[in-house]
PDB file of N, CA and C in Angstrom:
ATOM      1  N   UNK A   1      -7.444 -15.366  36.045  1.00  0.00           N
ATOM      2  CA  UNK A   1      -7.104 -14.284  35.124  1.00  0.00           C
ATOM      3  C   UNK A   1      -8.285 -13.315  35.059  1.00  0.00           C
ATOM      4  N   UNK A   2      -7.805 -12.200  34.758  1.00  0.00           N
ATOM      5  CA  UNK A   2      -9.141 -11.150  35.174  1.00  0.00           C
ATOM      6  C   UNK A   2      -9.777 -11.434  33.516  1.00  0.00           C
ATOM      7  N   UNK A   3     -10.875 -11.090  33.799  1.00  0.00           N
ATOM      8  CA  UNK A   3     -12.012 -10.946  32.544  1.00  0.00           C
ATOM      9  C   UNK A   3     -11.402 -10.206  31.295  1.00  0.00           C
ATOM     10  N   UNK A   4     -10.462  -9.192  31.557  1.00  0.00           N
ATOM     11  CA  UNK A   4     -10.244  -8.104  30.578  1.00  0.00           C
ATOM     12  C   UNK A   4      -8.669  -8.959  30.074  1.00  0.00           C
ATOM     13  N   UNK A   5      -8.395  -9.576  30.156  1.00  0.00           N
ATOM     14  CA  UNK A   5      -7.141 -10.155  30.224  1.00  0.00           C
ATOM     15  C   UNK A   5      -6.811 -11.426  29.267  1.00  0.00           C
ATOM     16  N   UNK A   6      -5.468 -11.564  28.381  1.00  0.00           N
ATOM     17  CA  UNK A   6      -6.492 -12.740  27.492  1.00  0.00           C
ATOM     18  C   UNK A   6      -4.998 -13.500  26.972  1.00  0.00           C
ATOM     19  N   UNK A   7      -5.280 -15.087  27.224  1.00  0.00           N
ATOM     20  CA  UNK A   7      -3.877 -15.704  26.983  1.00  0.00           C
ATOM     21  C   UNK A   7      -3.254 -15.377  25.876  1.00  0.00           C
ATOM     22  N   UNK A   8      -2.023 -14.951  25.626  1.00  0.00           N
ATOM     23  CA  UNK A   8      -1.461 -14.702  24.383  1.00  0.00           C
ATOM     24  C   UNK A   8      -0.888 -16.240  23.338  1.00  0.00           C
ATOM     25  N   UNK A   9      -1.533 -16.078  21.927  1.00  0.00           N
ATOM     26  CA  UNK A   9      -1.526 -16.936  21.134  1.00  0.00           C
ATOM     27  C   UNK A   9       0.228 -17.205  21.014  1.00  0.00           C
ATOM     28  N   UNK A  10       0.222 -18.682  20.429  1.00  0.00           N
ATOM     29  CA  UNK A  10       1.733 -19.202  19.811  1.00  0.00           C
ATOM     30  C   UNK A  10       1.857 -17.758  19.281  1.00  0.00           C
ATOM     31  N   UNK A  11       3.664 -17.651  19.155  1.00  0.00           N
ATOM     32  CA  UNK A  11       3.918 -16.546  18.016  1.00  0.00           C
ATOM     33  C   UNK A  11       3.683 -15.339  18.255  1.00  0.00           C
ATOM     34  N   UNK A  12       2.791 -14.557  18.969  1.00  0.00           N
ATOM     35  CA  UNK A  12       1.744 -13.280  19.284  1.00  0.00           C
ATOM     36  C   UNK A  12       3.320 -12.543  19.670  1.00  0.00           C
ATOM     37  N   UNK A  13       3.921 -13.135  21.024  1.00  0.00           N
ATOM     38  CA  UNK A  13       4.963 -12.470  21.707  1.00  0.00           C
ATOM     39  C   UNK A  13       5.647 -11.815  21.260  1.00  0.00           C
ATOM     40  N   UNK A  14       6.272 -12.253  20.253  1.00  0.00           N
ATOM     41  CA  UNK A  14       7.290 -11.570  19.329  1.00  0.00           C
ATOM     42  C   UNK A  14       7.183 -11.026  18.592  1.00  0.00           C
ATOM     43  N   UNK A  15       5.978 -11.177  17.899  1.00  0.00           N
ATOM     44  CA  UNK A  15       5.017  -9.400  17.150  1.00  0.00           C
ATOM     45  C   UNK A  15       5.107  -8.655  17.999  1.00  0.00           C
ATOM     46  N   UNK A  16       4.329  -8.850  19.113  1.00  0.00           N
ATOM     47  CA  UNK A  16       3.874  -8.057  20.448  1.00  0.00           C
ATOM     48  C   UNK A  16       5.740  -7.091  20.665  1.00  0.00           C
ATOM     49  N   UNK A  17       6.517  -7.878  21.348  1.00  0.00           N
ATOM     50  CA  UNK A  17       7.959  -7.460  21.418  1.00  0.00           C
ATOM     51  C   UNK A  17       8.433  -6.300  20.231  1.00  0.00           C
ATOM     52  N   UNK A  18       8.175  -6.961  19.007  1.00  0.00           N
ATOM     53  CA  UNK A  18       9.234  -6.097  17.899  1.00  0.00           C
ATOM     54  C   UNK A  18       8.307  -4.960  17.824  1.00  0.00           C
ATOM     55  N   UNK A  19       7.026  -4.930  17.617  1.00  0.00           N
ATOM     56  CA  UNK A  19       6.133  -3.691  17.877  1.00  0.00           C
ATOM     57  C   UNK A  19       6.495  -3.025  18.972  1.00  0.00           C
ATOM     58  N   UNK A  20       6.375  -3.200  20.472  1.00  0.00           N
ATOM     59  CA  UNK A  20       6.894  -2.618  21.627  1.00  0.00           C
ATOM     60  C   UNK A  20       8.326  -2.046  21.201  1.00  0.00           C
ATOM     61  N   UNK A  21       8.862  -2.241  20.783  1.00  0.00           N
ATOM     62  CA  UNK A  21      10.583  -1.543  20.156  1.00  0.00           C
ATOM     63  C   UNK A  21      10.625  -0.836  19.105  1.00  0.00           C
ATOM     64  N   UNK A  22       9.595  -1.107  18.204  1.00  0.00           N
ATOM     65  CA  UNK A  22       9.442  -0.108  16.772  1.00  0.00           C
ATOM     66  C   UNK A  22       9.429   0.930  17.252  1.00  0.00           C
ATOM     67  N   UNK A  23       9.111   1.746  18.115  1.00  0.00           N
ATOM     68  CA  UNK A  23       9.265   3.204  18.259  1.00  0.00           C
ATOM     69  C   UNK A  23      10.591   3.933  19.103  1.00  0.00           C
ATOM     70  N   UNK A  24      11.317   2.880  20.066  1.00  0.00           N
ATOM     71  CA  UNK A  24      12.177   3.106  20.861  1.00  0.00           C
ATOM     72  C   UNK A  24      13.101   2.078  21.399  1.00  0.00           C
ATOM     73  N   UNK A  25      14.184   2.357  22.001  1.00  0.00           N
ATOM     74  CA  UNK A  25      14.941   1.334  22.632  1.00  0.00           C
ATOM     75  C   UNK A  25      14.514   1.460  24.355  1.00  0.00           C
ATOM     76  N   UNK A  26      14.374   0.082  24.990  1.00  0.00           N
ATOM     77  CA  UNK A  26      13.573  -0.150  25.829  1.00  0.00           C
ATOM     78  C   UNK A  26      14.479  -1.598  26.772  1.00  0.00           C
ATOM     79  N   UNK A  27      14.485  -1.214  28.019  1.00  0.00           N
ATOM     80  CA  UNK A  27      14.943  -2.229  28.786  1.00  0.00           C
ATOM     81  C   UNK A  27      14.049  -3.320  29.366  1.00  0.00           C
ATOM     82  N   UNK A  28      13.925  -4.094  29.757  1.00  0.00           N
ATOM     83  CA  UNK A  28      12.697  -5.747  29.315  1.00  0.00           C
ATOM     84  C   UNK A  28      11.400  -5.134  30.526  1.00  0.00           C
ATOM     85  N   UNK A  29      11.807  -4.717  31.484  1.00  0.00           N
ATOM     86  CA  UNK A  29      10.427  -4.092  32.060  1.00  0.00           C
ATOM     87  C   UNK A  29       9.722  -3.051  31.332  1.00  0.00           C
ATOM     88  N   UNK A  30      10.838  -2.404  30.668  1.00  0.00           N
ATOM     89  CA  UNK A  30      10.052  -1.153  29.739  1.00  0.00           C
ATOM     90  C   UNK A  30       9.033  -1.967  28.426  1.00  0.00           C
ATOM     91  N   UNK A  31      10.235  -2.885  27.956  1.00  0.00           N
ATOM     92  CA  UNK A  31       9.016  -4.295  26.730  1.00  0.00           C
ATOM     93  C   UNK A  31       7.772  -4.705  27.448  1.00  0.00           C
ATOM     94  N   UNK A  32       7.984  -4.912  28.651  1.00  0.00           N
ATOM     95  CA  UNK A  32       6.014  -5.349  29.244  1.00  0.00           C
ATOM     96  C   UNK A  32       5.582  -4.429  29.207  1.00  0.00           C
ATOM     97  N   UNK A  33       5.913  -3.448  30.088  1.00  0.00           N
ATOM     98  CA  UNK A  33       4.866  -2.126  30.063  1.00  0.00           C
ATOM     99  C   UNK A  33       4.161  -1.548  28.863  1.00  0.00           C
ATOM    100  N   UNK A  34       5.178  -1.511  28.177  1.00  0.00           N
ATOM    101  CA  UNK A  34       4.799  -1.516  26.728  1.00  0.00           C
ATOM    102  C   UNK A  34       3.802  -2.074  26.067  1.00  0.00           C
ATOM    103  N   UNK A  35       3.852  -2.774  26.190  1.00  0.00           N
ATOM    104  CA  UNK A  35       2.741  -3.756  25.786  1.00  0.00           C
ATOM    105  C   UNK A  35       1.466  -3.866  25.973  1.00  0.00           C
ATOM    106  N   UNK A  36       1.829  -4.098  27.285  1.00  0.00           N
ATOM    107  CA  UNK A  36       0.228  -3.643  28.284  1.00  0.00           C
ATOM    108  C   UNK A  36      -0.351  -2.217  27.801  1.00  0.00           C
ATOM    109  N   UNK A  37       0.622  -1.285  27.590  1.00  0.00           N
ATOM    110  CA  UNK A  37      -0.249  -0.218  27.513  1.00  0.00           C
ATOM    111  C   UNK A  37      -0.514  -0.029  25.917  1.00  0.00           C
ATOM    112  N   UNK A  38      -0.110  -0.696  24.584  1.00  0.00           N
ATOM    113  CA  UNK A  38      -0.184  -0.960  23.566  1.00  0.00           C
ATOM    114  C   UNK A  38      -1.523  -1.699  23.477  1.00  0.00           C
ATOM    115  N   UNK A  39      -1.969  -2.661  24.267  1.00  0.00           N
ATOM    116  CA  UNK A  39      -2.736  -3.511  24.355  1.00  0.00           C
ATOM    117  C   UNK A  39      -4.164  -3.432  25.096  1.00  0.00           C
ATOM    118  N   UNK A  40      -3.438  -2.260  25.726  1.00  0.00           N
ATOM    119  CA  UNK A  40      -4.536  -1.581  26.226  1.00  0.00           C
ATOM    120  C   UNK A  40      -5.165  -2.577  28.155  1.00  0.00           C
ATOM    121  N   UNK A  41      -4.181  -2.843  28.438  1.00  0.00           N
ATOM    122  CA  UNK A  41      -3.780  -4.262  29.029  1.00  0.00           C
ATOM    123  C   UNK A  41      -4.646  -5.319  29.151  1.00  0.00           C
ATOM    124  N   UNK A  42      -4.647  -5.832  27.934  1.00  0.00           N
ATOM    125  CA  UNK A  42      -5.175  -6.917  27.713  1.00  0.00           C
ATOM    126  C   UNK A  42      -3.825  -7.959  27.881  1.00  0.00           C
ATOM    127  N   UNK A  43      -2.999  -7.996  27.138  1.00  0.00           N
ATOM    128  CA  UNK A  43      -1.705  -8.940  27.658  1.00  0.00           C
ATOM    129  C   UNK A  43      -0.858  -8.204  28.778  1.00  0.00           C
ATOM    130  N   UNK A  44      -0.201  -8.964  29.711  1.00  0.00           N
ATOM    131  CA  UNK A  44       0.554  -8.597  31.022  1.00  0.00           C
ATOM    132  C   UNK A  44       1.486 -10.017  30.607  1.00  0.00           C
ATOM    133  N   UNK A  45       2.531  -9.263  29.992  1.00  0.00           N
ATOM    134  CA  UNK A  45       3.832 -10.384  29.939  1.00  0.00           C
ATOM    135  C   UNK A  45       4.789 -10.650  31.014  1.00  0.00           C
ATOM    136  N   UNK A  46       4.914 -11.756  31.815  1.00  0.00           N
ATOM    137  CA  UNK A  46       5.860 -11.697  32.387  1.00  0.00           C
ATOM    138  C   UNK A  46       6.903 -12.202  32.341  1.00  0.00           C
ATOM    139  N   UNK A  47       7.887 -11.928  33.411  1.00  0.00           N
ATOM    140  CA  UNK A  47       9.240 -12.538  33.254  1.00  0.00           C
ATOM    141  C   UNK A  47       9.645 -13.398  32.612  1.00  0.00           C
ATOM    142  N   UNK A  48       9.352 -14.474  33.016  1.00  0.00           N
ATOM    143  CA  UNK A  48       9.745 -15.544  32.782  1.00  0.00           C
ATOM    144  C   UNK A  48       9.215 -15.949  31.238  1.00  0.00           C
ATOM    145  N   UNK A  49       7.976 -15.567  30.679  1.00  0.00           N
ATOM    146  CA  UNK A  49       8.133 -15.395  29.352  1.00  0.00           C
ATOM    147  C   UNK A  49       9.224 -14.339  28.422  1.00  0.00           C
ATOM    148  N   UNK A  50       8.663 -13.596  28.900  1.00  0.00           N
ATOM    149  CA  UNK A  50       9.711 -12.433  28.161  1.00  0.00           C
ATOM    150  C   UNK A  50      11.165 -12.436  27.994  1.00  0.00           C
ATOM    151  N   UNK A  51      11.863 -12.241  28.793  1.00  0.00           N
ATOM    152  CA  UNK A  51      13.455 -12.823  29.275  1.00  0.00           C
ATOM    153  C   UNK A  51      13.558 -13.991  27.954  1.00  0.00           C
ATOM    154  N   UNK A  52      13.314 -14.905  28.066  1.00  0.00           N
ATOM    155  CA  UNK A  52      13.586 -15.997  26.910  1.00  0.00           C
ATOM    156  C   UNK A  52      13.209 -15.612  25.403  1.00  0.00           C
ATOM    157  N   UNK A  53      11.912 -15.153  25.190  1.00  0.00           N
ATOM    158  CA  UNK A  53      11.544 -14.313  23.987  1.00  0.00           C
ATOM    159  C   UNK A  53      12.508 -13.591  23.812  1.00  0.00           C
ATOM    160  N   UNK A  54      13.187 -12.618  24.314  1.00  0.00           N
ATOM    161  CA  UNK A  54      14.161 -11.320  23.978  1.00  0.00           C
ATOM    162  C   UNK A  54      15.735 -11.898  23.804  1.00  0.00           C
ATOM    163  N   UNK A  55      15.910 -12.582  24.187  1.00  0.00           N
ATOM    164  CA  UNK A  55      16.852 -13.532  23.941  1.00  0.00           C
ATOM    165  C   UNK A  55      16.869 -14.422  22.768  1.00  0.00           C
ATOM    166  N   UNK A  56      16.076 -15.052  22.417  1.00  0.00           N
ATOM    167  CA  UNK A  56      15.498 -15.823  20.948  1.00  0.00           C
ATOM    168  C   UNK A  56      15.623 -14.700  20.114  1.00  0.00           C
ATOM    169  N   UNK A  57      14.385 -13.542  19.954  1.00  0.00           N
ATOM    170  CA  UNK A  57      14.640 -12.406  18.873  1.00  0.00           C
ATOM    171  C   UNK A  57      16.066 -11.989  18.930  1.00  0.00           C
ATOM    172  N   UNK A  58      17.275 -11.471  20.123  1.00  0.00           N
ATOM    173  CA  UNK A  58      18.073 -11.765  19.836  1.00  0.00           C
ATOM    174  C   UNK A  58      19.421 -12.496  18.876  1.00  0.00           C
ATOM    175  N   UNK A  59      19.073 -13.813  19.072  1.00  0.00           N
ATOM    176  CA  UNK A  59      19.539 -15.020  18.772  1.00  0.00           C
ATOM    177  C   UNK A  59      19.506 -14.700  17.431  1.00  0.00           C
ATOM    178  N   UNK A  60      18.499 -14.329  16.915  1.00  0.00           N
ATOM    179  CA  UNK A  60      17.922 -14.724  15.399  1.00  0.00           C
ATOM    180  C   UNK A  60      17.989 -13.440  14.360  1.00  0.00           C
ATOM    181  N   UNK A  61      18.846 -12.010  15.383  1.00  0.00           N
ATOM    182  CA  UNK A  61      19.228 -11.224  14.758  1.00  0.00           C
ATOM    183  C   UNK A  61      18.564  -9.836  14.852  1.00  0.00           C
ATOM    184  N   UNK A  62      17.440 -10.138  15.368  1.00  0.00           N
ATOM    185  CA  UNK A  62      15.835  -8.715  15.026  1.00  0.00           C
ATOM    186  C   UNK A  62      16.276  -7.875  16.355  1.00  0.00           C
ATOM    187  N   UNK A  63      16.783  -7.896  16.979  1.00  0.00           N
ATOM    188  CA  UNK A  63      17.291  -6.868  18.553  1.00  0.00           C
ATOM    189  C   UNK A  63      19.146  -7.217  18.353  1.00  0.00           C
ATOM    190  N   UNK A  64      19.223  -5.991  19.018  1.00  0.00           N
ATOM    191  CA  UNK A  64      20.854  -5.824  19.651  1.00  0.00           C
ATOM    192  C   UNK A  64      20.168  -5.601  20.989  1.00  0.00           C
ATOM    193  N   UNK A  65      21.252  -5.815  21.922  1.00  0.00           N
ATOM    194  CA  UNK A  65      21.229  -5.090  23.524  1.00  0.00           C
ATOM    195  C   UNK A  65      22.365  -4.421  23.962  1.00  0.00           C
ATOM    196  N   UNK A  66      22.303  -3.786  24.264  1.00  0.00           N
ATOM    197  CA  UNK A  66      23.493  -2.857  25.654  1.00  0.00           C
ATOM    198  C   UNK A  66      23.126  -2.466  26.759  1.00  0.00           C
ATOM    199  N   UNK A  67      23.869  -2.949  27.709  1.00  0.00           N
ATOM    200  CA  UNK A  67      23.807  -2.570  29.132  1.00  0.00           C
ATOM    201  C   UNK A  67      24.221  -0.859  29.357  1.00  0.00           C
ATOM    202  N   UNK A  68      23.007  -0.041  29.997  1.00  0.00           N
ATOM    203  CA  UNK A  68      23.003   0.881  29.983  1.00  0.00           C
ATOM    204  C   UNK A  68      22.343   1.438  31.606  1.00  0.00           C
ATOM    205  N   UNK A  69      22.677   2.662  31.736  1.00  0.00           N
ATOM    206  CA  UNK A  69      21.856   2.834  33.075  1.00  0.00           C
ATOM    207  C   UNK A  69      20.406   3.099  32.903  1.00  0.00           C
ATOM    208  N   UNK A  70      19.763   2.941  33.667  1.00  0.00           N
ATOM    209  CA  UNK A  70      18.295   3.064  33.733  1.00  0.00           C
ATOM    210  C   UNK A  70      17.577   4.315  34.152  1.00  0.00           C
ATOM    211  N   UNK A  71      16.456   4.329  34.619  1.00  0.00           N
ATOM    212  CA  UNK A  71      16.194   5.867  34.346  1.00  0.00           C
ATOM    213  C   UNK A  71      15.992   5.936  36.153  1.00  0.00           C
ATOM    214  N   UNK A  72      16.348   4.986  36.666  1.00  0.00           N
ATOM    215  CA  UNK A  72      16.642   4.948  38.059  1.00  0.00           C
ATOM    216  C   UNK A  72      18.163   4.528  38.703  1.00  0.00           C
ATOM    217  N   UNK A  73      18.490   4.749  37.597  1.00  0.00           N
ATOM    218  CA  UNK A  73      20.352   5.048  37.688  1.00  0.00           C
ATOM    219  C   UNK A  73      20.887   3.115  37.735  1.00  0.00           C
ATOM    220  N   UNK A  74      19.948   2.436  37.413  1.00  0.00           N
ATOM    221  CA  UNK A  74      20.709   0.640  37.983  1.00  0.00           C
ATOM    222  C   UNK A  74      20.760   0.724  36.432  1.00  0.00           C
ATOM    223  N   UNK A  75      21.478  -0.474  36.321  1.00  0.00           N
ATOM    224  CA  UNK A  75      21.948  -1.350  35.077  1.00  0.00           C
ATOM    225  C   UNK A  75      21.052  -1.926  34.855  1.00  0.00           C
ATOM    226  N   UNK A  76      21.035  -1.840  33.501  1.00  0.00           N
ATOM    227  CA  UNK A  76      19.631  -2.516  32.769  1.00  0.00           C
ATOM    228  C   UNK A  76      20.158  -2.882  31.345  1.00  0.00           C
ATOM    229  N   UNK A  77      19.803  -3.721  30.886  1.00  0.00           N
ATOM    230  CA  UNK A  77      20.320  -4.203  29.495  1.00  0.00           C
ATOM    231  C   UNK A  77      18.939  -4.403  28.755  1.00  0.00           C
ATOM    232  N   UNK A  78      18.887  -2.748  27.415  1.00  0.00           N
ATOM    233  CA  UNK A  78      18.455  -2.025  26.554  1.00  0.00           C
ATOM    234  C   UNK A  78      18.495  -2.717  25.463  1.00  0.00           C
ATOM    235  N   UNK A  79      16.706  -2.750  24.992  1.00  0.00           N
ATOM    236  CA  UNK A  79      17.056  -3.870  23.606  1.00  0.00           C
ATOM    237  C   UNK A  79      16.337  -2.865  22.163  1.00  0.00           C
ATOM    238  N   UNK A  80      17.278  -3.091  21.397  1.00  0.00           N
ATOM    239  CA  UNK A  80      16.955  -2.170  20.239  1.00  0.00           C
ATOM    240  C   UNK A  80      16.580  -3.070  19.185  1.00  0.00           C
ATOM    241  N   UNK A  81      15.465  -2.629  18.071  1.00  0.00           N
ATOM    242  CA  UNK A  81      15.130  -3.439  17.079  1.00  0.00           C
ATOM    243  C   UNK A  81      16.692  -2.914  15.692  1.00  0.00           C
ATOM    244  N   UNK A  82      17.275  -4.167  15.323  1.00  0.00           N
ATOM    245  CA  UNK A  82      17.535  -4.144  13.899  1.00  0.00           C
ATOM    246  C   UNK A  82      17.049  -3.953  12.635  1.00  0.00           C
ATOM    247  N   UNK A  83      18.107  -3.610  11.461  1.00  0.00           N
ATOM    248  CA  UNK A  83      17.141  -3.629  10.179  1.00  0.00           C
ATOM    249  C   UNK A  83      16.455  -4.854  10.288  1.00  0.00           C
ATOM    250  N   UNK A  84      17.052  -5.874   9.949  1.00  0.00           N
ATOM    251  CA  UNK A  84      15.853  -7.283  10.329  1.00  0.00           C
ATOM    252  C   UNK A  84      15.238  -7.501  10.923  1.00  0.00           C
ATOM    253  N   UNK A  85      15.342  -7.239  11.758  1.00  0.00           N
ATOM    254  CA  UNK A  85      14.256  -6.936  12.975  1.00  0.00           C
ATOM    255  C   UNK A  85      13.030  -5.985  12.606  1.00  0.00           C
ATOM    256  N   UNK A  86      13.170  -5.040  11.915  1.00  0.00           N
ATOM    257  CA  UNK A  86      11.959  -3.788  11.265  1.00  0.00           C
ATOM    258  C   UNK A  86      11.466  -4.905  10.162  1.00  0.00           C
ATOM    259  N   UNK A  87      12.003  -5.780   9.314  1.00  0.00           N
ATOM    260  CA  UNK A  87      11.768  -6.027   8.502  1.00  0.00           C
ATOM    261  C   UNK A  87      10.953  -7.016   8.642  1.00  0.00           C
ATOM    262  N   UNK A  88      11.819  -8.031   9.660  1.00  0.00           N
ATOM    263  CA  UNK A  88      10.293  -9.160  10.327  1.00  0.00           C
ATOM    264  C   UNK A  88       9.073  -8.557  11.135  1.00  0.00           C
ATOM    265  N   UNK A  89       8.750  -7.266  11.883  1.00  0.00           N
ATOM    266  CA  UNK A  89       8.142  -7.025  12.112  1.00  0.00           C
ATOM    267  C   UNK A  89       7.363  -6.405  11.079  1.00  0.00           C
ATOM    268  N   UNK A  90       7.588  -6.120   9.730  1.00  0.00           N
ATOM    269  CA  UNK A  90       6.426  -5.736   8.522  1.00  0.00           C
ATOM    270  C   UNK A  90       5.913  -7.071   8.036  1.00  0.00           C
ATOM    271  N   UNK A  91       6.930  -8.236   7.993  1.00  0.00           N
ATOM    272  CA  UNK A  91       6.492  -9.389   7.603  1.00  0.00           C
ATOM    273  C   UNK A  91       5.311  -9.847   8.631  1.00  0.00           C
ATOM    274  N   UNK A  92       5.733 -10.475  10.020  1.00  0.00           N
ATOM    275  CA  UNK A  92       4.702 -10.766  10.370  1.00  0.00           C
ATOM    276  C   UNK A  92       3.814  -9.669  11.044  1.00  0.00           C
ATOM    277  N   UNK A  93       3.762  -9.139  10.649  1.00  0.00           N
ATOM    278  CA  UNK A  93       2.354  -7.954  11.018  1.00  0.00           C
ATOM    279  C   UNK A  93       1.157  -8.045   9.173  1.00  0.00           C
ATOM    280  N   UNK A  94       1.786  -8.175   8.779  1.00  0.00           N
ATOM    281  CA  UNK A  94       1.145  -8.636   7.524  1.00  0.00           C
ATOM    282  C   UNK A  94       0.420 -10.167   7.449  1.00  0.00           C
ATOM    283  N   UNK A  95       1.225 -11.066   7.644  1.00  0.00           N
ATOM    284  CA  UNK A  95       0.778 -12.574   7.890  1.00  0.00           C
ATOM    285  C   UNK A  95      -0.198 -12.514   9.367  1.00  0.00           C
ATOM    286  N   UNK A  96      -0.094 -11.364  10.348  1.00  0.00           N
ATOM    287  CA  UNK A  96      -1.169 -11.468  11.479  1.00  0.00           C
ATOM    288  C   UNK A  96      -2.710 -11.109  10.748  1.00  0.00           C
ATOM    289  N   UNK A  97      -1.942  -9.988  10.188  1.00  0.00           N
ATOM    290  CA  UNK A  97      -3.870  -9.447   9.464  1.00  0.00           C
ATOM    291  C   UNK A  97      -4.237  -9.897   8.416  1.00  0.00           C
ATOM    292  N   UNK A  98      -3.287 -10.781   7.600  1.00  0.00           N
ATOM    293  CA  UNK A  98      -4.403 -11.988   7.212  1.00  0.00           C
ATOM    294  C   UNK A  98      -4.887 -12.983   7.781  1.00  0.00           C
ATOM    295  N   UNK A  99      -4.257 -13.435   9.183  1.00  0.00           N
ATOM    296  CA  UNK A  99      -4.591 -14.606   9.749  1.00  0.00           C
ATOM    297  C   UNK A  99      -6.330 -14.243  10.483  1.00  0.00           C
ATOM    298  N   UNK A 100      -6.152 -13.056  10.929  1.00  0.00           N
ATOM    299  CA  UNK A 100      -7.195 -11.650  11.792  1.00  0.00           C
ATOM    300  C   UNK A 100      -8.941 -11.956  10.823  1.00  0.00           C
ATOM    301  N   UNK A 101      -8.084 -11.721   9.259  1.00  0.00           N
ATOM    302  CA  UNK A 101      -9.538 -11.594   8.562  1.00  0.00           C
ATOM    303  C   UNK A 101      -9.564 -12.381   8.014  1.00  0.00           C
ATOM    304  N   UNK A 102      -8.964 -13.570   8.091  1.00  0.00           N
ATOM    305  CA  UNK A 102      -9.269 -14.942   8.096  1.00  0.00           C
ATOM    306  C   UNK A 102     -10.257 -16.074   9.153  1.00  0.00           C
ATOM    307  N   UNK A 103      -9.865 -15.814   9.930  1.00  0.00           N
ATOM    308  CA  UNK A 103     -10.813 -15.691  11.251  1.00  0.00           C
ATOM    309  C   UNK A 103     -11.829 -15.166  11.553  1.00  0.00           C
ATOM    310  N   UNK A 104     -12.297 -13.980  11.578  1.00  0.00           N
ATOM    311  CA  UNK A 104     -12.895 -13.011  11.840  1.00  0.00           C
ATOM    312  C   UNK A 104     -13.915 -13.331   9.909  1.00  0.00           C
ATOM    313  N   UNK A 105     -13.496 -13.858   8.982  1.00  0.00           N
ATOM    314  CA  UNK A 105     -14.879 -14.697   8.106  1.00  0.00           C
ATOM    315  C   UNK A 105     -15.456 -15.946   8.654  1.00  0.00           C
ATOM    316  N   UNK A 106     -14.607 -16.352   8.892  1.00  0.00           N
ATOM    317  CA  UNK A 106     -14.784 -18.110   9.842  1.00  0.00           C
ATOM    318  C   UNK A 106     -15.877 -17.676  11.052  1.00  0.00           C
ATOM    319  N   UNK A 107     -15.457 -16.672  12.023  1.00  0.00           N
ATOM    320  CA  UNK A 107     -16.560 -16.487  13.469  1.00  0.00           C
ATOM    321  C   UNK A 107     -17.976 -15.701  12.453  1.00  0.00           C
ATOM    322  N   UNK A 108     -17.949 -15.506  11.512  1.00  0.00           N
ATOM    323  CA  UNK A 108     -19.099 -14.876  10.577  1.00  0.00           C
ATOM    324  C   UNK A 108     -20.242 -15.714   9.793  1.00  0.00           C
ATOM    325  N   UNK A 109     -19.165 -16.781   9.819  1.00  0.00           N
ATOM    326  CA  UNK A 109     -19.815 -17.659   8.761  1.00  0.00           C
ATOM    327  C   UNK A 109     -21.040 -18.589   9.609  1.00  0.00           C
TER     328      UNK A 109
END
């Protein structure tokens, strides 16, 4: 793994995800890219993570999808955040930055 690059924690993904969608609806290569460039690419999500993550947030209500064309004319299935979905992403973005400066006293101490 390159130096600049950094395993993503339990849980992280799906902050990471519902943030990547808070601003737009996005087809699952558009959710990595996203990210990476959110992250400044420090995380590089791939497939085989992601795909199952977007499916779970799915599952659990926080995304819809529709198959839509892509911006290279193929079929791509477009995942949009829900009200619940906005709503777990204020929740845990809140429970991250206490966990953040919870930590960040602990590496101080």
């Amino acid at each position: 793994m390159p130096p600049d690059r950094a395993t993503l924690l339990q849980g992280t993904l799906d902050l990471l995800i519902l943030k990547a969608l808070s601003s737009a609806e996005l087809h699952g290569l558009g959710v990595s890219r996203r990210i990476e460039q959110i992250t400044g690419g420090t995380f590089v999500v791939q497939p085989g993570s992601l795909f199952p993550a977007l499916h779970r947030l799915e599952e659990a209500g926080w995304l819809t999808s529709a198959w839509e064309a892509s911006e290279n004319n193929r079929r791509a299935k477009y995942y949009k955040l829900t009200r619940a979905g906005r709503k777990q992403l204020g929740e845990a973005t809140e429970q991250w930055n206490r966990v953040a400066v919870a930590m960040a006293r602990a590496l101080e101490a």
